[in-house]
C-alpha atoms as a PDB file:
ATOM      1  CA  UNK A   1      98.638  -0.224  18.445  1.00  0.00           C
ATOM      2  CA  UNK A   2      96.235   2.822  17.445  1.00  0.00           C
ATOM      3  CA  UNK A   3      98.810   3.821  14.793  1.00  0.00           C
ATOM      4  CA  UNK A   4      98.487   0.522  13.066  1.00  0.00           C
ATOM      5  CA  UNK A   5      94.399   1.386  13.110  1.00  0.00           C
ATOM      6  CA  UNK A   6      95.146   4.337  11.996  1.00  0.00           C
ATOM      7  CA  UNK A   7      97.372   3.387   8.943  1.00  0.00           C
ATOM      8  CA  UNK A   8      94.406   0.801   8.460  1.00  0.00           C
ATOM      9  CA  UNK A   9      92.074   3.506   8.267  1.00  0.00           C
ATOM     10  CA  UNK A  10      94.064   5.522   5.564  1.00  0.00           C
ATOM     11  CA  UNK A  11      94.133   2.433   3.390  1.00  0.00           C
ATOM     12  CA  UNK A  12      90.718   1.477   3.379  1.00  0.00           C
ATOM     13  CA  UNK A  13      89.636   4.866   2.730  1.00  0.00           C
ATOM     14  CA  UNK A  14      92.142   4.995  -0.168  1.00  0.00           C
ATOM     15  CA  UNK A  15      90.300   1.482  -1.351  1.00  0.00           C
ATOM     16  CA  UNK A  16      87.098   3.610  -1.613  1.00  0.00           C
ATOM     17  CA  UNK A  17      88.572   6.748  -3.561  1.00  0.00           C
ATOM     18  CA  UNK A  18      87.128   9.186  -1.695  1.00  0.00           C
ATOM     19  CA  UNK A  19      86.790  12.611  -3.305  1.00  0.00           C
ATOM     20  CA  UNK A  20      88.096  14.616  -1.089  1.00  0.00           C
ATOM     21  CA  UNK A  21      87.023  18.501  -1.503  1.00  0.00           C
ATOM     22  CA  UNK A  22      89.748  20.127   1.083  1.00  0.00           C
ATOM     23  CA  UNK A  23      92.504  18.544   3.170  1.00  0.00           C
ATOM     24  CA  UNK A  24      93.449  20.502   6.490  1.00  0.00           C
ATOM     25  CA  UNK A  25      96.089  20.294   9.026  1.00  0.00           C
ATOM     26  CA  UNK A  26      96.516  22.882  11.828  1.00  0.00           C
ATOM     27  CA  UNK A  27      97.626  23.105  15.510  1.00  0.00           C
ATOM     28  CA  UNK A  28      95.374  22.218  18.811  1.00  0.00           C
ATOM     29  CA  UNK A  29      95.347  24.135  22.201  1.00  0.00           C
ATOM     30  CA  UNK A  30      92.858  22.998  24.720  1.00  0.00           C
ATOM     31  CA  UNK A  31      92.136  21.876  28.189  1.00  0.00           C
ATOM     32  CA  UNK A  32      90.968  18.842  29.915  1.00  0.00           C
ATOM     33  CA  UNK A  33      87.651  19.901  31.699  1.00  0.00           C
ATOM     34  CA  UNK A  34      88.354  16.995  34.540  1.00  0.00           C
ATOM     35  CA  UNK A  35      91.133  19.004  35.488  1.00  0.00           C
ATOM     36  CA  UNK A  36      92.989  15.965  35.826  1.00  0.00           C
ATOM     37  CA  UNK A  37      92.644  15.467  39.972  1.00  0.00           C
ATOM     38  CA  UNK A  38      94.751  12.149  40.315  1.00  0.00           C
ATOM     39  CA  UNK A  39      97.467  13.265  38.104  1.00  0.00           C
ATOM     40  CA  UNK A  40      97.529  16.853  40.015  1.00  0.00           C
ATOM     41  CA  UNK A  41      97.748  14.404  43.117  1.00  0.00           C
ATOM     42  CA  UNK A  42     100.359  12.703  42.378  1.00  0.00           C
ATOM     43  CA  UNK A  43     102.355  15.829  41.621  1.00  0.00           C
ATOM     44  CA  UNK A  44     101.642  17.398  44.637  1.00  0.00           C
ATOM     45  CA  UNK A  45     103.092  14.683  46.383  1.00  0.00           C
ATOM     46  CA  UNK A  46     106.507  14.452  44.315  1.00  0.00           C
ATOM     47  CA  UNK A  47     106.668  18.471  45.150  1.00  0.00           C
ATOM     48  CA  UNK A  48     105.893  17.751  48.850  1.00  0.00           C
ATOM     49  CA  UNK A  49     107.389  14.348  49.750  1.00  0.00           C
ATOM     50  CA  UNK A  50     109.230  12.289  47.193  1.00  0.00           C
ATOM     51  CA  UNK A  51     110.949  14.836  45.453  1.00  0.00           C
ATOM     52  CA  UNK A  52     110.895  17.459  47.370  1.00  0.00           C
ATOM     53  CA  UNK A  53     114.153  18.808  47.243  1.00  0.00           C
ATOM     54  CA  UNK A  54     113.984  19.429  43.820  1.00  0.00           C
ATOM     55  CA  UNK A  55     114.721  22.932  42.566  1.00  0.00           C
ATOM     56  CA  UNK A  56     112.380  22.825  39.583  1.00  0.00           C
ATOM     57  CA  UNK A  57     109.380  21.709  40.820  1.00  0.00           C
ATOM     58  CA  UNK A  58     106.233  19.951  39.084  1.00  0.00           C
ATOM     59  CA  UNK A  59     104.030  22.935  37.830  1.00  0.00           C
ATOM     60  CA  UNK A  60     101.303  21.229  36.302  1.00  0.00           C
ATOM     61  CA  UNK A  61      99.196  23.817  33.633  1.00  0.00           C
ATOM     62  CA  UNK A  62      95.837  21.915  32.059  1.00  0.00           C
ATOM     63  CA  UNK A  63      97.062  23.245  28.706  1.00  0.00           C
ATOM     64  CA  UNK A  64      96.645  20.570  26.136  1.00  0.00           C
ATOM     65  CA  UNK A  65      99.089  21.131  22.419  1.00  0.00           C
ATOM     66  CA  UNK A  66      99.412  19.270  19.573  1.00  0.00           C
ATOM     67  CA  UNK A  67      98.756  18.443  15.591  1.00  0.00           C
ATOM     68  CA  UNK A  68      95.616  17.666  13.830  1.00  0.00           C
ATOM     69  CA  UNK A  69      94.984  16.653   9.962  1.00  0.00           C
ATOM     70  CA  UNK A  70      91.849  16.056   8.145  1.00  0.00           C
ATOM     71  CA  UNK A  71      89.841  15.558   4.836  1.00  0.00           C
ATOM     72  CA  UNK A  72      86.756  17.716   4.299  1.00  0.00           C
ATOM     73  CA  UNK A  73      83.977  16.440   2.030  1.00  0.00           C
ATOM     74  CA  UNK A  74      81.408  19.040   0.817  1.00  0.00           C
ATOM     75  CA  UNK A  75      77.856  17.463  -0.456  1.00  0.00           C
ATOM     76  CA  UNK A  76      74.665  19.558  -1.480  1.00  0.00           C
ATOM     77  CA  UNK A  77      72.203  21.524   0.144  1.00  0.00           C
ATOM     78  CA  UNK A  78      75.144  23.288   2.926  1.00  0.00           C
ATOM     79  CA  UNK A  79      76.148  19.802   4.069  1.00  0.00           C
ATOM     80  CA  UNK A  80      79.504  18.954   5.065  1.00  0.00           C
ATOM     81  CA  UNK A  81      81.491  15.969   5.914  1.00  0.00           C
ATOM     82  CA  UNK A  82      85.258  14.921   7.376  1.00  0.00           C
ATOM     83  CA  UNK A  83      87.101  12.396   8.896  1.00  0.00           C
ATOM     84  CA  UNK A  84      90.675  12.936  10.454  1.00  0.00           C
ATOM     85  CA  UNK A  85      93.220  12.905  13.941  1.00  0.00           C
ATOM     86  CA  UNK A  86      94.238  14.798  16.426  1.00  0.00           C
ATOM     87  CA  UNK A  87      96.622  14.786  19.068  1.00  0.00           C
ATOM     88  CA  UNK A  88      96.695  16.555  22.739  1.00  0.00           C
ATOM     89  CA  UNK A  89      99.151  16.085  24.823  1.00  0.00           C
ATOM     90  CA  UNK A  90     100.455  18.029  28.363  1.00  0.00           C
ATOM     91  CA  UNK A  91     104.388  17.536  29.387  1.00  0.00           C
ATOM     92  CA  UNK A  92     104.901  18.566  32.739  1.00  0.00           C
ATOM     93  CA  UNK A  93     108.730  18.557  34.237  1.00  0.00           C
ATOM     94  CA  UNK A  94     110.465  18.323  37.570  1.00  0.00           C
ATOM     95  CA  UNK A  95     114.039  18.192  38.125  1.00  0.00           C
ATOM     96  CA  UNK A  96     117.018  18.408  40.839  1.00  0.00           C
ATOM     97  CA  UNK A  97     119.402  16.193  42.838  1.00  0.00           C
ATOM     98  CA  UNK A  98     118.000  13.110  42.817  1.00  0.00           C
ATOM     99  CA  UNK A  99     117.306  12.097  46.750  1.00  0.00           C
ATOM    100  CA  UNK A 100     118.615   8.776  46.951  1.00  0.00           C
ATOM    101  CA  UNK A 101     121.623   9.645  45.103  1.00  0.00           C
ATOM    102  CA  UNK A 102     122.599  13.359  46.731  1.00  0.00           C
ATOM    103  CA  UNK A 103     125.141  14.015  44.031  1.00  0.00           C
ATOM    104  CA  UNK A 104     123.367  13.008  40.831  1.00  0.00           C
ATOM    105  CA  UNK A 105     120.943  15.369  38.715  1.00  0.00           C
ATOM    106  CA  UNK A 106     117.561  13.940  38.396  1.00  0.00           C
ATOM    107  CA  UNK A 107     114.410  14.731  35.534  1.00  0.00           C
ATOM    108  CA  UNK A 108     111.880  13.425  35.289  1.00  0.00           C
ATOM    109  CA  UNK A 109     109.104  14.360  33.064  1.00  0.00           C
ATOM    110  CA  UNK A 110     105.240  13.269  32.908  1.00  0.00           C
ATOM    111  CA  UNK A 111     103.335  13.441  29.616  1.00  0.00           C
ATOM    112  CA  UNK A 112      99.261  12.817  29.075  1.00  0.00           C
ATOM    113  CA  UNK A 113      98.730  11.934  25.704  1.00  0.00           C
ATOM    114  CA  UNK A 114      95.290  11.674  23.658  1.00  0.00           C
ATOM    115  CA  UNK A 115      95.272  10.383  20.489  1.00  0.00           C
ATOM    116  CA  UNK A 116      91.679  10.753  18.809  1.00  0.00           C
ATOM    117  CA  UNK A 117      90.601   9.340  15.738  1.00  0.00           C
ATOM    118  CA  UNK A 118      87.242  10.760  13.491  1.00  0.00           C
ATOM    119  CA  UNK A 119      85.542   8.203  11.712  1.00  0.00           C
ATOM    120  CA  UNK A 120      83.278  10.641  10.741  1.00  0.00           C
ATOM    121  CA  UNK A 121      82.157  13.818  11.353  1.00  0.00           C
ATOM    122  CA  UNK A 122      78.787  15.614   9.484  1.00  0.00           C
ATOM    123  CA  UNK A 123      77.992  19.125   9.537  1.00  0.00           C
ATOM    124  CA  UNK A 124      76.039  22.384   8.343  1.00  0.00           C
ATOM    125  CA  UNK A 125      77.551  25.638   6.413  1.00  0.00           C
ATOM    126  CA  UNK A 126      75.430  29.140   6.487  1.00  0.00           C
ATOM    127  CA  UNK A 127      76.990  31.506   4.388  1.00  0.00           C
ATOM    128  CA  UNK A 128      80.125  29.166   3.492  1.00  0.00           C
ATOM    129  CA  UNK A 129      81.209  30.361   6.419  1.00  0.00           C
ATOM    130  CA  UNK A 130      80.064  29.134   9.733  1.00  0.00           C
ATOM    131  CA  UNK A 131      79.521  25.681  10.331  1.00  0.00           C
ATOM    132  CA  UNK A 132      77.985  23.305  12.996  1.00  0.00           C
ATOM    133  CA  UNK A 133      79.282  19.864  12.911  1.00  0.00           C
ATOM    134  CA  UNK A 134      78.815  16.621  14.990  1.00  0.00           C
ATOM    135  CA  UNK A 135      81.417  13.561  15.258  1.00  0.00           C
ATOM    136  CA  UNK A 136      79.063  10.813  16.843  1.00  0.00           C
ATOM    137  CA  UNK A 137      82.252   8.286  17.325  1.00  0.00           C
ATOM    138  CA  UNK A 138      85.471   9.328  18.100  1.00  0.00           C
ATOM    139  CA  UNK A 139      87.923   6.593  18.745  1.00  0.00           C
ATOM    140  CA  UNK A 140      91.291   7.601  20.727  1.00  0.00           C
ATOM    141  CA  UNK A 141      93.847   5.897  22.932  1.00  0.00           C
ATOM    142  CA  UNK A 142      94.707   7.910  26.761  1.00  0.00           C
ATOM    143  CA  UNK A 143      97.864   7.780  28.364  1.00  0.00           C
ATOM    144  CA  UNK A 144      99.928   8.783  31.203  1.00  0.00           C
ATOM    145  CA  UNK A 145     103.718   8.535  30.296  1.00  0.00           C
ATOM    146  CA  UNK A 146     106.606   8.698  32.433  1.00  0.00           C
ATOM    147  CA  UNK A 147     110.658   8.733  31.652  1.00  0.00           C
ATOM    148  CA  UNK A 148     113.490   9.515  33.717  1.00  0.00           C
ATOM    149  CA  UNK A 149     116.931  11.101  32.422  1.00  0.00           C
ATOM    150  CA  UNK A 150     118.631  10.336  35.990  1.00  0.00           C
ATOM    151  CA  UNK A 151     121.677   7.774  35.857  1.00  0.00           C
ATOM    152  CA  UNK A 152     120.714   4.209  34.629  1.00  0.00           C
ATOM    153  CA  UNK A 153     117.214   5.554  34.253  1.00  0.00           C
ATOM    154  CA  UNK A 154     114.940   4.625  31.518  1.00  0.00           C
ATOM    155  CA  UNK A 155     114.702   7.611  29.194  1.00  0.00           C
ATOM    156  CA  UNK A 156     111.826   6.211  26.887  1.00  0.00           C
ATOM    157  CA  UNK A 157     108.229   6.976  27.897  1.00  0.00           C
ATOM    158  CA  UNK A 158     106.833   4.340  29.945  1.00  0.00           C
ATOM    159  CA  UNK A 159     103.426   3.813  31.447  1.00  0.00           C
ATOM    160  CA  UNK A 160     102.550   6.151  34.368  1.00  0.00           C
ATOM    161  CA  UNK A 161     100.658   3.634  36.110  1.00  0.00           C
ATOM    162  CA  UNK A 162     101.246   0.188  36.704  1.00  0.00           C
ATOM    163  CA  UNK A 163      99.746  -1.897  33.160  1.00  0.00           C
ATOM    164  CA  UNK A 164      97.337  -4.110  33.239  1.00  0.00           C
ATOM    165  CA  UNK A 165      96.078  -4.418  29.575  1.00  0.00           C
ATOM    166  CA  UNK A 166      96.666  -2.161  26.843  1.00  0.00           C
ATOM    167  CA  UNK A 167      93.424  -1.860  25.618  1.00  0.00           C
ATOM    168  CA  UNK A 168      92.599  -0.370  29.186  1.00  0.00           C
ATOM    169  CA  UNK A 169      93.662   3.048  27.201  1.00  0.00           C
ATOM    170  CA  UNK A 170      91.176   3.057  24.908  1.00  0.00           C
ATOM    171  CA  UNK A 171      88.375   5.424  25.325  1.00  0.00           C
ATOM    172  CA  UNK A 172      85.320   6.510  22.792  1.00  0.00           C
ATOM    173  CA  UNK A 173      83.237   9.375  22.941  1.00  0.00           C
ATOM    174  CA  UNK A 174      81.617  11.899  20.469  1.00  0.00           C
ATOM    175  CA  UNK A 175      82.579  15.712  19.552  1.00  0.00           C
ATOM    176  CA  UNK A 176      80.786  18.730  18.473  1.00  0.00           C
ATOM    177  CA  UNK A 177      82.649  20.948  16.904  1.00  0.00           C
ATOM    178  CA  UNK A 178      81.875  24.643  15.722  1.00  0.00           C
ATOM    179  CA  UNK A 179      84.123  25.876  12.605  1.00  0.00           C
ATOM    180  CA  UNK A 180      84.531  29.541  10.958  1.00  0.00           C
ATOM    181  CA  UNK A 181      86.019  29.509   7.347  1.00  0.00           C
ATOM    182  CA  UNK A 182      87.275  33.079   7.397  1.00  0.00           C
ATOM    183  CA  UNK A 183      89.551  32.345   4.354  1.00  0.00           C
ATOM    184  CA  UNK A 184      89.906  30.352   1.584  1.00  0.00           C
ATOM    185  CA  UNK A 185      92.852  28.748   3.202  1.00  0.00           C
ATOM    186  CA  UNK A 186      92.007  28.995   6.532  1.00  0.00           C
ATOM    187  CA  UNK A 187      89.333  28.222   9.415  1.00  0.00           C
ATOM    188  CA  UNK A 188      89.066  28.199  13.349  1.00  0.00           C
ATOM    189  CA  UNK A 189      87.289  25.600  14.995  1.00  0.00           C
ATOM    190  CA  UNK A 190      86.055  25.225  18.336  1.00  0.00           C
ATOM    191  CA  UNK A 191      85.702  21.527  19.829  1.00  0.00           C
ATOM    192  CA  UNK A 192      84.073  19.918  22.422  1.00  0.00           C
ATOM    193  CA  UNK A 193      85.191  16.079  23.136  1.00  0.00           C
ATOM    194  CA  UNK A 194      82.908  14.168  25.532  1.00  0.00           C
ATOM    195  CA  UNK A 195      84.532  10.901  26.673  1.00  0.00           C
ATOM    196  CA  UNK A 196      81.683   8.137  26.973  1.00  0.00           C
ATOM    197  CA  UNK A 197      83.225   5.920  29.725  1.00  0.00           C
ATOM    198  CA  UNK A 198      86.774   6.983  30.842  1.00  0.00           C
ATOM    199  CA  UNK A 199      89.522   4.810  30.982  1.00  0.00           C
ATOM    200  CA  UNK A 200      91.016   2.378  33.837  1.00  0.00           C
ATOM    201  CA  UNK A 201      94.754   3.112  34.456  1.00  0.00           C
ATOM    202  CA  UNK A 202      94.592   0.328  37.523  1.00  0.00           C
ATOM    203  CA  UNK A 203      95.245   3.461  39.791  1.00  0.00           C
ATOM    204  CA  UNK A 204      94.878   2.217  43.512  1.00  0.00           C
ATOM    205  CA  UNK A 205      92.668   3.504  44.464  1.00  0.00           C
ATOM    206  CA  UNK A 206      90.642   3.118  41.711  1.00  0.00           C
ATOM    207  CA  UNK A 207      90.062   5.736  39.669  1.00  0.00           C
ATOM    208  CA  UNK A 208      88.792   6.504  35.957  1.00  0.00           C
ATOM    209  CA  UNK A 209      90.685   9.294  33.591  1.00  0.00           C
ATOM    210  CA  UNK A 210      88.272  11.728  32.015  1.00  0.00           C
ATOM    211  CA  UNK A 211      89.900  12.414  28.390  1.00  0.00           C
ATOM    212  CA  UNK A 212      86.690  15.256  28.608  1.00  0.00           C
ATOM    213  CA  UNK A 213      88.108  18.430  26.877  1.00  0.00           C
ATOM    214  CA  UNK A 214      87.435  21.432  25.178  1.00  0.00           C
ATOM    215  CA  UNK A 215      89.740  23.050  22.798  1.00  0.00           C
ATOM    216  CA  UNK A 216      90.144  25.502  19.713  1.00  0.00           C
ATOM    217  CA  UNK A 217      92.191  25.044  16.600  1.00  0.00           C
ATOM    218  CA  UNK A 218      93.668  26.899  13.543  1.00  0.00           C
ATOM    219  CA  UNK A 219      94.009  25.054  10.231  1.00  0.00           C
ATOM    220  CA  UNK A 220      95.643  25.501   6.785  1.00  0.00           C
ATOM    221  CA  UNK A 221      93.315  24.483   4.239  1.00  0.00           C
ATOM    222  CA  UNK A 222      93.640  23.315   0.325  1.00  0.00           C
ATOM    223  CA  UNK A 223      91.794  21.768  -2.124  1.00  0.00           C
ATOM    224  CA  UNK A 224      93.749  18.655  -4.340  1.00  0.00           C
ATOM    225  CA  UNK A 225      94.527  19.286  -7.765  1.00  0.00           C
ATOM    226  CA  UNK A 226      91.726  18.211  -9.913  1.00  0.00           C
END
């Protein structure tokens, strides 16, 4: 569903011909500041009771990866402006003979996924170097994905948690971000994502995912041909 937004997005900004100044894309590694507690849970309970027979077992590390691409705008007077997507995600992996089945080989593989979309973002440049930007709305979509590669297992990512609606993964919240433009074609930036209200995965008991992170990316930047 958010990729359809998304694609959305990308048209009606193309409606508005938007001169773009720089494009970016780059690579994200962060960490979820919630730590994650019902996920780690839930882990610790395949390692100790459901699966716990396995020889690989479920190491969860609260390292986020993943892809991000944007369009930089640069006004007057220092003043900078972008609107992009990013993508975190954390795959963590168990495996062994599955314990209903003593002689078949069992994965199985959870994924948290956070897809985050900048409407836009506004910021300051001192030097043409160092910037401090704000994003007051981010829009993004939070999942827990499951998949199986055991015998007559399904071995597409499926919902973690039993579905209720699928809006229930949406989740909005604003990021400040701090970037360094240490070469033409280059920058760092350091982000921090604050999710406004969580989201409901109908977890019983109840309980409300944080998508709260902080995280630091590199980025390849270029200007279009004029």
């Amino acid at each position: 569903m958010y990729k359809k937004y998304f694609l959305l997005y990308l048209l009606i900004i193309g409606n508005y011909k938007v001169n773009a100044q720089y494009y970016s894309v780059g690579y994200t590694v962060g960490t979820f500041t919630s730590g994650l507690p019902n996920l780690k849970n839930q882990l610790y309970k395949n390692n100790n009771t459901t699966y716990k027979n396995f020889d690989k077992k479920f190491n969860f590390v609260n390292i986020s990866r993943g892809f991000n691409f944007e369009i930089g705008l640069k006004g007057d007077n220092e003043m900078y402006g972008f609107f992009g997507w990013t993508n975190k995600h954390i795959i963590v992996t168990g495996s062994g003979k599955n314990p209903l089945k003593p002689n078949e080989d069992l994965e199985i593989s959870y994924k948290v996924r956070h897809n985050q979309l900048t409407l836009f973002g506004i910021g300051y440049m001192h030097e043409e170097k160092f910037g401090f930007a704000i994003a007051p709305v981010d829009i993004g979509a939070f999942k827990v994905l499951v998949k199986s590669s055991g015998a007559n297992s399904e071995t597409n990512w499926q919902p973690g948690y039993q579905e209720s609606s699928k809006l229930m993964y949406g989740n909005f919240g604003s990021t400040l971000h701090f970037d360094y433009f240490f070469h033409k074609h280059f920058k760092a930036r350091c982000s921090w994502y604050i999710d406004w209200f969580g989201v409901d995965l109908n977890v019983q008991p109840q309980y409300r995912f944080k998508a709260n992170n902080i995280s630091l990316s590199l980025n390849y930047v270029f200007e279009p041909k004029k």
